[in-house]
Protein backbone atom coordinates (compact mmCIF):
# COMPACT_ATOMS: atom_id res chain seq x y z
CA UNK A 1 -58.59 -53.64 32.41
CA UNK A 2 -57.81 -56.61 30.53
CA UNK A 3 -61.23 -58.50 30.44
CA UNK A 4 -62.41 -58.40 26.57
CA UNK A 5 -65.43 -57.05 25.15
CA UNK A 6 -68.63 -59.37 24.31
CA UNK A 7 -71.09 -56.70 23.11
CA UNK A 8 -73.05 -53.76 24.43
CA UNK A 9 -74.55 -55.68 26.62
CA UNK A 10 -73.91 -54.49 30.68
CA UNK A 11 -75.24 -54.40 33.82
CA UNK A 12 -74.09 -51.89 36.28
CA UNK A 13 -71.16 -48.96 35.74
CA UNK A 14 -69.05 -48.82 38.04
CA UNK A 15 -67.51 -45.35 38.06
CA UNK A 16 -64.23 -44.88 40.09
CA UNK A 17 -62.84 -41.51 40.76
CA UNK A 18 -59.93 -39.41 42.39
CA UNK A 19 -58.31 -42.54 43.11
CA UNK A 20 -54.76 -43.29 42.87
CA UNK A 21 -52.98 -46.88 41.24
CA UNK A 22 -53.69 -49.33 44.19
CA UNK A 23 -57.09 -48.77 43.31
CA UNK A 24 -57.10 -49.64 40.14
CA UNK A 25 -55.02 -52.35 40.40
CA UNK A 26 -57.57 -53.97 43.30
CA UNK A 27 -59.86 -53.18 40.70
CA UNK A 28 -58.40 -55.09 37.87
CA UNK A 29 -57.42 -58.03 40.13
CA UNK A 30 -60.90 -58.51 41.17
CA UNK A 31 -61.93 -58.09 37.50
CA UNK A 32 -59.42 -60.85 35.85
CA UNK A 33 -60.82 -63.22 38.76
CA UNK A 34 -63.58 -63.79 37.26
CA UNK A 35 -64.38 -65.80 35.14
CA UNK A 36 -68.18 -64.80 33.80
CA UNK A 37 -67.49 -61.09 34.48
CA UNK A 38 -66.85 -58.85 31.35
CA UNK A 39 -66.23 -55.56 30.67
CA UNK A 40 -68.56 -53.80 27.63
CA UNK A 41 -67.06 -50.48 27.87
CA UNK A 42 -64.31 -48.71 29.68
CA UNK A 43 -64.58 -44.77 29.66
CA UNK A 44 -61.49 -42.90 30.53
CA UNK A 45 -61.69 -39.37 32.63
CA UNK A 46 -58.95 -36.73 33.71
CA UNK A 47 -60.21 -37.90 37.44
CA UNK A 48 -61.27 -41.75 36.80
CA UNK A 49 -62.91 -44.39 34.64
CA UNK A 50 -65.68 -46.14 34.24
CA UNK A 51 -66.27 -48.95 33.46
CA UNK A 52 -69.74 -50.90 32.28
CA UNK A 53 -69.99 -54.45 33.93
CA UNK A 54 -71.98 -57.59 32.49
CA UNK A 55 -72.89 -58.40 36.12
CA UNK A 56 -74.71 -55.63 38.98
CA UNK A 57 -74.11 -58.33 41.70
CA UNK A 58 -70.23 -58.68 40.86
CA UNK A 59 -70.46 -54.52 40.85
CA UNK A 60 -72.32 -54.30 44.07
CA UNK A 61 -69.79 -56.52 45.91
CA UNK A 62 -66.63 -54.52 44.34
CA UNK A 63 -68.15 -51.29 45.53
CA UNK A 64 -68.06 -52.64 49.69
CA UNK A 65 -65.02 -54.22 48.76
CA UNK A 66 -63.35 -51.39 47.53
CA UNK A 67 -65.19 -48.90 50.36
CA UNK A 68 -63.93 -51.40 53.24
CA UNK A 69 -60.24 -51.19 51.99
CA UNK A 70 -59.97 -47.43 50.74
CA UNK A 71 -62.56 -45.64 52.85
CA UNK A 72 -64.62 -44.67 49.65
CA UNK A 73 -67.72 -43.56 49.06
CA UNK A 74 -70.25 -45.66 47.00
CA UNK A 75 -73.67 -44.04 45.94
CA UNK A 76 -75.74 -47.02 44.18
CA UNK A 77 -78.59 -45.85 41.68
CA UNK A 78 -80.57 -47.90 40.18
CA UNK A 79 -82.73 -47.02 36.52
CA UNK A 80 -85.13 -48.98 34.45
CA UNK A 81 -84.60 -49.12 30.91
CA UNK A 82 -87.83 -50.43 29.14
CA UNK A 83 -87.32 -50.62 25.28
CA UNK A 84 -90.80 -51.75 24.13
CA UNK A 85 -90.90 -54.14 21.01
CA UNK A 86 -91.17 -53.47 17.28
CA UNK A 87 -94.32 -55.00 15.40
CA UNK A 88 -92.07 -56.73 12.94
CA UNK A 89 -95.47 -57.63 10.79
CA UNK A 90 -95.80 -54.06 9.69
């Protein structure tokens, strides 16, 4: 994917397996035609990639798009992550 990294900072993963080029290059496309859209990470598998998205919406819409088009399967889980504050006066 070609959209460059702006920090740790992500969204959703979108995790793509057993799929073949066309998928990946729908994925990219949709990607690069964004404009607000980054990727933080990409993680590289012997049976996919995934990749960590700065926006859940722009995930949740590839998913159906990529389901409609290649018959897929998409499993959406959701998880919390509460990381409580420091006292910085100690």
């Amino acid at each position: 994917m070609e959209k460059k990294d702006r920090g740790n900072y992500y969204e959703a993963i979108l995790q793509i397996r057993n799929s073949n080029e066309e998928v990946a290059n729908c994925v990219s496309n949709a990607i690069n035609k964004q404009k607000d859209l980054f990727i933080a990470k990409e993680v590289r598998y012997k049976d996919g990639f995934d990749l960590y998205l700065s926006s859940q919406k722009f995930a949740h819409q590839l998913g159906k798009l990529l389901k409609k088009s290649f018959k897929g399967k998409v499993v959406v889980s959701e998880a919390v992550v509460y990381i409580p504050r420091r006292n910085l006066a100690s």
